[in-house]
C-alpha atoms as a PDB file:
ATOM      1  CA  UNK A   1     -16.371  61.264 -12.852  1.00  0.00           C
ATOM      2  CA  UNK A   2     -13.987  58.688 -13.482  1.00  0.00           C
ATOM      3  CA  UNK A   3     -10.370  59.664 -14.427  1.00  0.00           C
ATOM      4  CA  UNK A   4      -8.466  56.766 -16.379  1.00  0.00           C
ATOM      5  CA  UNK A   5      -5.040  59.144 -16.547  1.00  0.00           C
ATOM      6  CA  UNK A   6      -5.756  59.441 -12.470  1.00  0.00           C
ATOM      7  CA  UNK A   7      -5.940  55.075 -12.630  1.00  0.00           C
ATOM      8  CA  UNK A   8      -3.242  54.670 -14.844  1.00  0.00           C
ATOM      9  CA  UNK A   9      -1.118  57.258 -12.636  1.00  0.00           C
ATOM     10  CA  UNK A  10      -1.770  55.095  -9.556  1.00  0.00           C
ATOM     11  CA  UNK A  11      -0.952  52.033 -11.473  1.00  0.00           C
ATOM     12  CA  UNK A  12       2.536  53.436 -12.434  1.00  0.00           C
ATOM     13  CA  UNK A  13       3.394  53.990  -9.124  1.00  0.00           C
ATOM     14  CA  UNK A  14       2.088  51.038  -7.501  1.00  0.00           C
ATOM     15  CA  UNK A  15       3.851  49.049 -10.154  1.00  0.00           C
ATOM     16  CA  UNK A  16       7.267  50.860  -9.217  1.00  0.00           C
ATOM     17  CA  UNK A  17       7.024  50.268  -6.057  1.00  0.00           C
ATOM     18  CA  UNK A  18       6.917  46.843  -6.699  1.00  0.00           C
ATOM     19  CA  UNK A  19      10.156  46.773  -8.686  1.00  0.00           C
ATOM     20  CA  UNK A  20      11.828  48.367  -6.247  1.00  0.00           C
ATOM     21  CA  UNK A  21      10.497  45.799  -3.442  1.00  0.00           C
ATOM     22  CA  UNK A  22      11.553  42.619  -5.986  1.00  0.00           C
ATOM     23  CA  UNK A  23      14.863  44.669  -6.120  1.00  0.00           C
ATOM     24  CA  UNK A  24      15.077  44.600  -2.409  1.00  0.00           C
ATOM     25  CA  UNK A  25      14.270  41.156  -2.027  1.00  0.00           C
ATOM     26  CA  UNK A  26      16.679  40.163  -4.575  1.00  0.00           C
ATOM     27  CA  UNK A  27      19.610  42.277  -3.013  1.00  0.00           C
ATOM     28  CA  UNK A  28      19.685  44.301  -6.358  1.00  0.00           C
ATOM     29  CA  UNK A  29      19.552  47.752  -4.528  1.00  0.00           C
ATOM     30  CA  UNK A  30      22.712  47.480  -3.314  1.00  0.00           C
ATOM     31  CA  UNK A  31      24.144  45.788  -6.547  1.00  0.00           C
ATOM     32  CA  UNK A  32      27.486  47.327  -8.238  1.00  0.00           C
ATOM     33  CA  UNK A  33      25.687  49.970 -10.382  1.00  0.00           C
ATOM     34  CA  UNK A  34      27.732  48.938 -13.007  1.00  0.00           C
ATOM     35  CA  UNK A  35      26.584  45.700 -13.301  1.00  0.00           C
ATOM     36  CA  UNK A  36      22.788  47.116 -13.465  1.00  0.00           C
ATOM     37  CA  UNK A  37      24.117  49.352 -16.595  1.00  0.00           C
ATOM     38  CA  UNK A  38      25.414  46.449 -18.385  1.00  0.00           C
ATOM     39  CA  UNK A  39      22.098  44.660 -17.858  1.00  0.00           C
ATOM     40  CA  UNK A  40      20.050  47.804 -19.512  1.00  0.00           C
ATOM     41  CA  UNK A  41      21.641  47.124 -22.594  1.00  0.00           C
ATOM     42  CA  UNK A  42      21.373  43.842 -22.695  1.00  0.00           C
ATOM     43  CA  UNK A  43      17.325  44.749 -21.975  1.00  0.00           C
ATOM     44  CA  UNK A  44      18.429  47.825 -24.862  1.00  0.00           C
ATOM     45  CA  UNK A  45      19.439  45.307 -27.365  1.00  0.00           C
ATOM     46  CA  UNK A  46      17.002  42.699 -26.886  1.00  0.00           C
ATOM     47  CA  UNK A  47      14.479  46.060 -27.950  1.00  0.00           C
ATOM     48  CA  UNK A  48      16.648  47.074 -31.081  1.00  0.00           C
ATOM     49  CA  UNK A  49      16.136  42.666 -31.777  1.00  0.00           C
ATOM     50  CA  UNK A  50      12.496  42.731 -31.659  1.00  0.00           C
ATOM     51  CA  UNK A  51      11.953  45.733 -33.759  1.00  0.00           C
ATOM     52  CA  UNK A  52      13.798  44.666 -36.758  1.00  0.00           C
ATOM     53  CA  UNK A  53      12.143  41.310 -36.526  1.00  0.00           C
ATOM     54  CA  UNK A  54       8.979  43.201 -35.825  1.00  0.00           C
ATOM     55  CA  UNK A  55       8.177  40.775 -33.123  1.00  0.00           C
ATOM     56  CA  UNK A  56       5.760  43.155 -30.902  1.00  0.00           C
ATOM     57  CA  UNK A  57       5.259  40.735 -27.820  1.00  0.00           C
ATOM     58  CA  UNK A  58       9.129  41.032 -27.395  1.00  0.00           C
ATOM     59  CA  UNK A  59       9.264  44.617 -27.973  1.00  0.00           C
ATOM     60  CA  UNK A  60       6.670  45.007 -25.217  1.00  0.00           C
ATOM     61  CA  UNK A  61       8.864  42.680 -23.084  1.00  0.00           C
ATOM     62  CA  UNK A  62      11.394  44.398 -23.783  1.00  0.00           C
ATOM     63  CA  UNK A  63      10.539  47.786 -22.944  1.00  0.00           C
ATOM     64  CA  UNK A  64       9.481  46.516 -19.332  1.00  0.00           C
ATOM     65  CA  UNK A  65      12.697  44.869 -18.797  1.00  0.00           C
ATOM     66  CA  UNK A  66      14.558  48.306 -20.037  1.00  0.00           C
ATOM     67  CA  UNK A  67      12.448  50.240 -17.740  1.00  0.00           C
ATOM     68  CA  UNK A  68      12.833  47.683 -14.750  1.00  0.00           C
ATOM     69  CA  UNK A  69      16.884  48.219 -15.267  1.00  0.00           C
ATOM     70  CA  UNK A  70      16.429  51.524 -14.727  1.00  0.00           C
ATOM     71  CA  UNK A  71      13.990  51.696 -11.829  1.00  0.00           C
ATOM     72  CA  UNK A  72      16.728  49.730 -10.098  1.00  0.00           C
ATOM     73  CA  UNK A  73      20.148  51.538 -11.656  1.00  0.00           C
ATOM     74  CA  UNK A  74      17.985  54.805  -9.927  1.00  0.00           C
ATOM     75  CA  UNK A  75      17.561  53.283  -6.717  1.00  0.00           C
ATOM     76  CA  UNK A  76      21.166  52.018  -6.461  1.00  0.00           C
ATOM     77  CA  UNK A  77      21.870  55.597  -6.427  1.00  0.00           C
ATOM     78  CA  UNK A  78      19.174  56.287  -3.900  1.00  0.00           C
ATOM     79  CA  UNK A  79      16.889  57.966  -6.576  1.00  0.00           C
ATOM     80  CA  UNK A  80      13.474  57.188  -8.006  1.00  0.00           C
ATOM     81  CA  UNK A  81      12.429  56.890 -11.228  1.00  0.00           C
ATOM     82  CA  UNK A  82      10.115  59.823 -11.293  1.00  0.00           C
ATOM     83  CA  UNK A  83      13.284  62.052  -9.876  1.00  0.00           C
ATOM     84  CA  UNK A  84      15.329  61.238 -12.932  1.00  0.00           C
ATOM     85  CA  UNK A  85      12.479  61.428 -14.983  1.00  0.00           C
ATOM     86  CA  UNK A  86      11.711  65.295 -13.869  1.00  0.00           C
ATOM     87  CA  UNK A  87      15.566  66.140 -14.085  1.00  0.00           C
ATOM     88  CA  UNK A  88      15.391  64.749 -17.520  1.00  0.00           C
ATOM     89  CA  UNK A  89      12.071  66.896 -18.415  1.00  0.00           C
ATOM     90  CA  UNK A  90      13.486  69.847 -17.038  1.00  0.00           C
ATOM     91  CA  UNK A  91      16.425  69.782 -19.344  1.00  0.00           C
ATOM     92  CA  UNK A  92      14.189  69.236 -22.514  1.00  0.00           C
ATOM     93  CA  UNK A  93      11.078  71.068 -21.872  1.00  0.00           C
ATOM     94  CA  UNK A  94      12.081  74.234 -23.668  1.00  0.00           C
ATOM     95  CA  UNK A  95      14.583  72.208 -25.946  1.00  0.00           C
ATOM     96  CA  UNK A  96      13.908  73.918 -29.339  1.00  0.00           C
ATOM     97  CA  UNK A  97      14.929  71.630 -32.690  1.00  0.00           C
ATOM     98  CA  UNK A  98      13.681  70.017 -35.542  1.00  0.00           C
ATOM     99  CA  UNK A  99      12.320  66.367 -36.272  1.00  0.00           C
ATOM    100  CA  UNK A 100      13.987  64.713 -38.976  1.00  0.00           C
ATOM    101  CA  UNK A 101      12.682  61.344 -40.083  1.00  0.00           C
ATOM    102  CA  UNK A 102      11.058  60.983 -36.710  1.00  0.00           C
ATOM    103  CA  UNK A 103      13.985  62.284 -34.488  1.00  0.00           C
ATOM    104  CA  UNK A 104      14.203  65.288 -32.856  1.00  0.00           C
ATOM    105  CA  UNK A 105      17.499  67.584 -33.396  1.00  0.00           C
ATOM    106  CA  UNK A 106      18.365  69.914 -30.562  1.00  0.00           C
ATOM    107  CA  UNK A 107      18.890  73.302 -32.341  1.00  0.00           C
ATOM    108  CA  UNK A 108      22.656  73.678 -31.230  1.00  0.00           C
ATOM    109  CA  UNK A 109      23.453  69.863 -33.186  1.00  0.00           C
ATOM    110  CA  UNK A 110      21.779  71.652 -35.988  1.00  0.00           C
ATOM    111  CA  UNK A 111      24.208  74.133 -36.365  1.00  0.00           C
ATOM    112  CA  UNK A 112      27.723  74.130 -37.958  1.00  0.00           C
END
């Protein structure tokens, strides 16, 4: 049976690989990690831009340049993305909270 979550899975991967090559090739991987944060929020803003002009191409664009920044800003610290990605699930996984207006509240900012 054919498993499109199995596809897409590969896909992921295979596409962060490649990000991680271009970084290579580039000499980003062993860029001032600094630099590589400033250029996520440029990436971050040019996101916040094309939702309140509601221009969805950029938004797209966007989001693959914010994730690109990050593959790399991982990799200068000689992580991958999925590694930060499980540390980050770990933390939230059993997060309890609220969602208010579409974002969630951790329970202990809900206090006091």
């Amino acid at each position: 049976m054919y498993n499109a979550k199995k596809e897409e899975k590969g896909n992921i991967n295979k596409l962060i690989e490649q990000v991680e090559y271009w970084s290579v090739e580039k000499g980003l991987h062993r860029g001032n990690p600094d630099r590589q944060a400033l250029k996520f929020y440029e990436e971050a803003g040019e996101v916040g831009a094309a939702l309140s002009r509601n221009k969805l191409d950029d938004l797209k664009d966007g989001i693959g340049d914010t994730v690109v920044t990050l593959i790399i800003l991982a990799q200068q610290h000689g992580w991958s993305l999925q590694e930060c990605l499980q540390y980050a699930y770990d933390e939230i996984k059993d997060r309890r909270g609220e969602t208010r207006n579409g974002t969630f509240i951790k329970e202990s900012d809900l206090q006091g």
